[in-house]
N, C-alpha and C. Protein backbone atom coordinates (compact mmCIF):
# COMPACT_ATOMS: atom_id res chain seq x y z
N UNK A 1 0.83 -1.19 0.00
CA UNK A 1 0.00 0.00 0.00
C UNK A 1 0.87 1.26 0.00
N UNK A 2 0.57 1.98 -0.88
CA UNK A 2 0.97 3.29 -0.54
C UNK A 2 2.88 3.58 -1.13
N UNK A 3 2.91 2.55 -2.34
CA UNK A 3 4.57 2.64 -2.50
C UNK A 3 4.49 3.66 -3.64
N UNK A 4 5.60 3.90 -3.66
CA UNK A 4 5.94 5.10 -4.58
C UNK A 4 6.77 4.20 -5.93
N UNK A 5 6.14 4.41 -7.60
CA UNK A 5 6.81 3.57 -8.39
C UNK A 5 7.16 4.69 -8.85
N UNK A 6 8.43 4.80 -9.38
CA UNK A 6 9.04 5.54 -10.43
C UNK A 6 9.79 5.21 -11.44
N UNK A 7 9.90 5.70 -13.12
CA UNK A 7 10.55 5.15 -13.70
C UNK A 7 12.03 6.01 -13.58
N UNK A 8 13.58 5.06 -13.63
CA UNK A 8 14.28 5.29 -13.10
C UNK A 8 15.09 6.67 -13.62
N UNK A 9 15.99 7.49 -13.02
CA UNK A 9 16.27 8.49 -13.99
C UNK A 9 15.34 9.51 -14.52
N UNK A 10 14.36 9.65 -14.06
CA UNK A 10 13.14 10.59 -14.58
C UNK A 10 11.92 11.02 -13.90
N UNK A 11 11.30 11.68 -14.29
CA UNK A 11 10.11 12.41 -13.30
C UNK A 11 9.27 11.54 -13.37
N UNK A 12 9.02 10.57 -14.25
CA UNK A 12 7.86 10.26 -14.34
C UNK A 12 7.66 9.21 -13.28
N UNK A 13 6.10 8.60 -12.55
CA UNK A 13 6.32 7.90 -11.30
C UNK A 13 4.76 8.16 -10.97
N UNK A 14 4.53 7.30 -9.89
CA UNK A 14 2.90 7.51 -9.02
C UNK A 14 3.34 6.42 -7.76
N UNK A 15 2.00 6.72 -7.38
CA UNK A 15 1.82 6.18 -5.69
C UNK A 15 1.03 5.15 -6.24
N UNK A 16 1.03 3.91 -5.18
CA UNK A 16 -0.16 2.77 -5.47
C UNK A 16 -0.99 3.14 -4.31
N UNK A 17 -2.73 2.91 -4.60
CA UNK A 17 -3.28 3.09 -3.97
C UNK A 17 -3.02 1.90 -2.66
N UNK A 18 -4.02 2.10 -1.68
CA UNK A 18 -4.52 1.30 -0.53
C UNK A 18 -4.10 0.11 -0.46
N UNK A 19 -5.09 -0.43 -1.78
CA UNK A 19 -4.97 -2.06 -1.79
C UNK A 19 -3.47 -2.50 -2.33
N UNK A 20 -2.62 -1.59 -2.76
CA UNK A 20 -1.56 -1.69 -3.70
C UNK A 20 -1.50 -1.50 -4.86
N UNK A 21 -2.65 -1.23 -5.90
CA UNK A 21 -2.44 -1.54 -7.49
C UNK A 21 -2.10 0.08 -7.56
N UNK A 22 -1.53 0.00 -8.66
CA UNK A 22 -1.23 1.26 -9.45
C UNK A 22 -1.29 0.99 -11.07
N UNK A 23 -1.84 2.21 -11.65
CA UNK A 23 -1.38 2.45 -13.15
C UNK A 23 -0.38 3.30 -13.57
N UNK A 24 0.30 3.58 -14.33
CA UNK A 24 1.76 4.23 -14.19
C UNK A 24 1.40 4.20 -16.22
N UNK A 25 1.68 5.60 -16.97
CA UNK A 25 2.02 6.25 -18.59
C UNK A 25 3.27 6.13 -18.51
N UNK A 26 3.88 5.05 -19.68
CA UNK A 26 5.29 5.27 -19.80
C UNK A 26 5.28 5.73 -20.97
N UNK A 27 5.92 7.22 -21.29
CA UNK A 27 6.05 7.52 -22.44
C UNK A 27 7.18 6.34 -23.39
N UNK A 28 6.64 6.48 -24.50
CA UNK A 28 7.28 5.64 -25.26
C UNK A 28 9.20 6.00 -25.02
N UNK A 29 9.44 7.08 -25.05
CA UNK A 29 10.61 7.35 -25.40
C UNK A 29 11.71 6.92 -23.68
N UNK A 30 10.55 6.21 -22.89
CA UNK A 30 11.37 5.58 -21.51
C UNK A 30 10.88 4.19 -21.62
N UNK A 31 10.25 3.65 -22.47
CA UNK A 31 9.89 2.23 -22.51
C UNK A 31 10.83 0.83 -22.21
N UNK A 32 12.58 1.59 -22.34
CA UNK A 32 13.90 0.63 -22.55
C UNK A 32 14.09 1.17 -21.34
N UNK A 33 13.65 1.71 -20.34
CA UNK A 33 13.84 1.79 -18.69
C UNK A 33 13.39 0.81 -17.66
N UNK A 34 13.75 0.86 -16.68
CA UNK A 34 13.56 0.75 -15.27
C UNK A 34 12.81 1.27 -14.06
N UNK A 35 11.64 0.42 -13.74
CA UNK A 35 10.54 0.94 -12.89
C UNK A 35 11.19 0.19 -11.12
N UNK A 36 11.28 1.29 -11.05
CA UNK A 36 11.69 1.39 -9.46
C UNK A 36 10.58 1.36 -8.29
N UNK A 37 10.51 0.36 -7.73
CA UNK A 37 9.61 0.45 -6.55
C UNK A 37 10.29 0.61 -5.04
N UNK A 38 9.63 1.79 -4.22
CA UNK A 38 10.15 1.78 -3.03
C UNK A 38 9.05 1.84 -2.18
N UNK A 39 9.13 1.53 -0.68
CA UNK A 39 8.64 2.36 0.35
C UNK A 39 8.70 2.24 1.67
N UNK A 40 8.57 3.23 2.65
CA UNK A 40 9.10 3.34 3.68
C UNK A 40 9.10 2.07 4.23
N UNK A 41 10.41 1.76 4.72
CA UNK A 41 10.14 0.63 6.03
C UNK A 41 10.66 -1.07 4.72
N UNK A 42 10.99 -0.51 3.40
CA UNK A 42 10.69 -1.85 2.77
C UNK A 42 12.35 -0.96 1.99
N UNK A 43 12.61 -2.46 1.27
CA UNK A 43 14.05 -2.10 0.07
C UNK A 43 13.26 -1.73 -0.88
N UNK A 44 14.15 -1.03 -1.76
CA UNK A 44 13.43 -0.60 -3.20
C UNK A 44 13.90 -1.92 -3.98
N UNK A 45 13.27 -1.71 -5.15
CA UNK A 45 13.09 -3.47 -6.06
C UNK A 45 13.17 -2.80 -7.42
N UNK A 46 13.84 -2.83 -8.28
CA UNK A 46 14.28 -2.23 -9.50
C UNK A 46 13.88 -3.49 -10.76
N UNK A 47 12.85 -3.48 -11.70
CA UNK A 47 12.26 -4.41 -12.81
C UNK A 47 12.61 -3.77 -14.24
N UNK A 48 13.21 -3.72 -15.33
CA UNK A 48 12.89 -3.37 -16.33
C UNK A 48 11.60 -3.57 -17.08
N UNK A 49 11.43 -2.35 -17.66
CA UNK A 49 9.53 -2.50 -18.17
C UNK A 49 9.75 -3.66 -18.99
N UNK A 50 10.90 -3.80 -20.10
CA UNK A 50 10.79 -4.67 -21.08
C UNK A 50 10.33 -5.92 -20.20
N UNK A 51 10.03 -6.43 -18.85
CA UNK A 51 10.02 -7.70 -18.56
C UNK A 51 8.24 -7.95 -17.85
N UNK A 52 7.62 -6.48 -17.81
CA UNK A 52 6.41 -6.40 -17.71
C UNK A 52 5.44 -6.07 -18.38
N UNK A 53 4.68 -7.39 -18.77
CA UNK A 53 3.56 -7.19 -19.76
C UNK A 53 2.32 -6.22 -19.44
N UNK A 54 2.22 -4.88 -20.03
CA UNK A 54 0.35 -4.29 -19.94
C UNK A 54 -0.34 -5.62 -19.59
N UNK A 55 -0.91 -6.32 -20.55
CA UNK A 55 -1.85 -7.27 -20.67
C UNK A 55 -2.31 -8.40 -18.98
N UNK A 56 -1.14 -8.31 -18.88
CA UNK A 56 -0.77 -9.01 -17.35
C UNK A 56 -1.02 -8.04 -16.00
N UNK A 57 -1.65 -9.24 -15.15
CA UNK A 57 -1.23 -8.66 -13.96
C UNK A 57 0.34 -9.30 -12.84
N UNK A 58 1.07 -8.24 -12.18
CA UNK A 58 1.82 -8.45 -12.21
C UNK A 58 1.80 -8.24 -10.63
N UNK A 59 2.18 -8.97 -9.79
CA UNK A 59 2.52 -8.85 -8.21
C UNK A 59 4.12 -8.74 -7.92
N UNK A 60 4.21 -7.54 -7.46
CA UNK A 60 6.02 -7.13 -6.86
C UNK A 60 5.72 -7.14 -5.46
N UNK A 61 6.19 -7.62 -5.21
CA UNK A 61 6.69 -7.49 -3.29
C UNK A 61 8.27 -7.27 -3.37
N UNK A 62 8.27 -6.36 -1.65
CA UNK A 62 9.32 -5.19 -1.07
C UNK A 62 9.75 -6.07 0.03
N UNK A 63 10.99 -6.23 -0.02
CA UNK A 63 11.55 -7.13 1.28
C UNK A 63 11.47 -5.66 2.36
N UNK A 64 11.30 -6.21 3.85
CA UNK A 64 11.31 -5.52 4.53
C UNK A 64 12.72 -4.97 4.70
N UNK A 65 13.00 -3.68 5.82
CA UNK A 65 14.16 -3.36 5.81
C UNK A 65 14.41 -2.40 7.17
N UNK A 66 14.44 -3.14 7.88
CA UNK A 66 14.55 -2.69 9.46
C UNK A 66 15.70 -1.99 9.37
N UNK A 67 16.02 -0.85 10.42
CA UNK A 67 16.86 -0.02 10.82
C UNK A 67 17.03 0.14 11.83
N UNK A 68 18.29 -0.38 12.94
CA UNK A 68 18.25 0.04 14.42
C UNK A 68 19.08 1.24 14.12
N UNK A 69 17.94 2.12 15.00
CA UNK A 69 18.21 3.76 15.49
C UNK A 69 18.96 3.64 16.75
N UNK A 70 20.15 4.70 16.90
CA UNK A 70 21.02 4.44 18.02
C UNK A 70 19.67 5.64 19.04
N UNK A 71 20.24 5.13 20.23
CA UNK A 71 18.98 5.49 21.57
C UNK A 71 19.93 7.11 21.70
N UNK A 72 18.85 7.80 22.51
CA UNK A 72 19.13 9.03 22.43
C UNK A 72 18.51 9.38 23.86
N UNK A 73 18.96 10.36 24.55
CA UNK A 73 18.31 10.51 26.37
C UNK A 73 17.91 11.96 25.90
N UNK A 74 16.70 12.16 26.28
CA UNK A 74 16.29 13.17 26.71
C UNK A 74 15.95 14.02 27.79
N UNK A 75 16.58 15.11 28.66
CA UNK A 75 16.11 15.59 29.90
C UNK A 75 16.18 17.15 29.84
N UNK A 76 15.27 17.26 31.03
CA UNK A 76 15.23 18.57 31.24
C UNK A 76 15.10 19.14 32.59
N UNK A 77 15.61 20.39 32.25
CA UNK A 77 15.76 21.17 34.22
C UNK A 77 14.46 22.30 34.30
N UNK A 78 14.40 21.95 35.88
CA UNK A 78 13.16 22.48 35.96
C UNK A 78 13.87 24.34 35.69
N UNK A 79 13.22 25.26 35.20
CA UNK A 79 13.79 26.35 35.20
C UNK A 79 13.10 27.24 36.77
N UNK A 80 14.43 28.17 37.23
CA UNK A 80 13.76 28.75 38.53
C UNK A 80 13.29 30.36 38.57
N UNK A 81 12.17 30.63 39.45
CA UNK A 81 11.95 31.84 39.21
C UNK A 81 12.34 32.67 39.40
């Protein structure tokens, strides 16, 4: 839900809705490119269009991609009057 596809090197790109599907215009003149899928919390997954059929439906899955954040302390002083 909610990944961001872009074709690679270029503006062109969309969000998948909710359920996941997206439609994505590849101008002809990026057709010999690379559709990049990312999104938060997941690896990006890089397909050349030449290997995805219109006609087809096509399921990509995002390996997850955990990040340990180093810990951080927060405090504070009471200020006096």
């Amino acid at each position: 839900a909610y990944a961001n596809i872009g074709i690679e090197n270029s503006a062109a790109g969309t969000l998948s809705n909710a359920d996941g599907t997206f439609s994505i215009l590849v101008p002809k003149s990026l057709s010999n490119d690379t559709l990049v899928f990312s999104a938060l919390g997941f690896g990006k997954k890089a397909i050349p269009l030449i290997l995805l059929k219109p006609e087809l439906t096509h399921t990509i899955l995002l390996n997850e991609k955990a990040i340990q954040l180093n810990t951080i302390t927060i405090a504070a002083k009471r200020e006096r009057n």
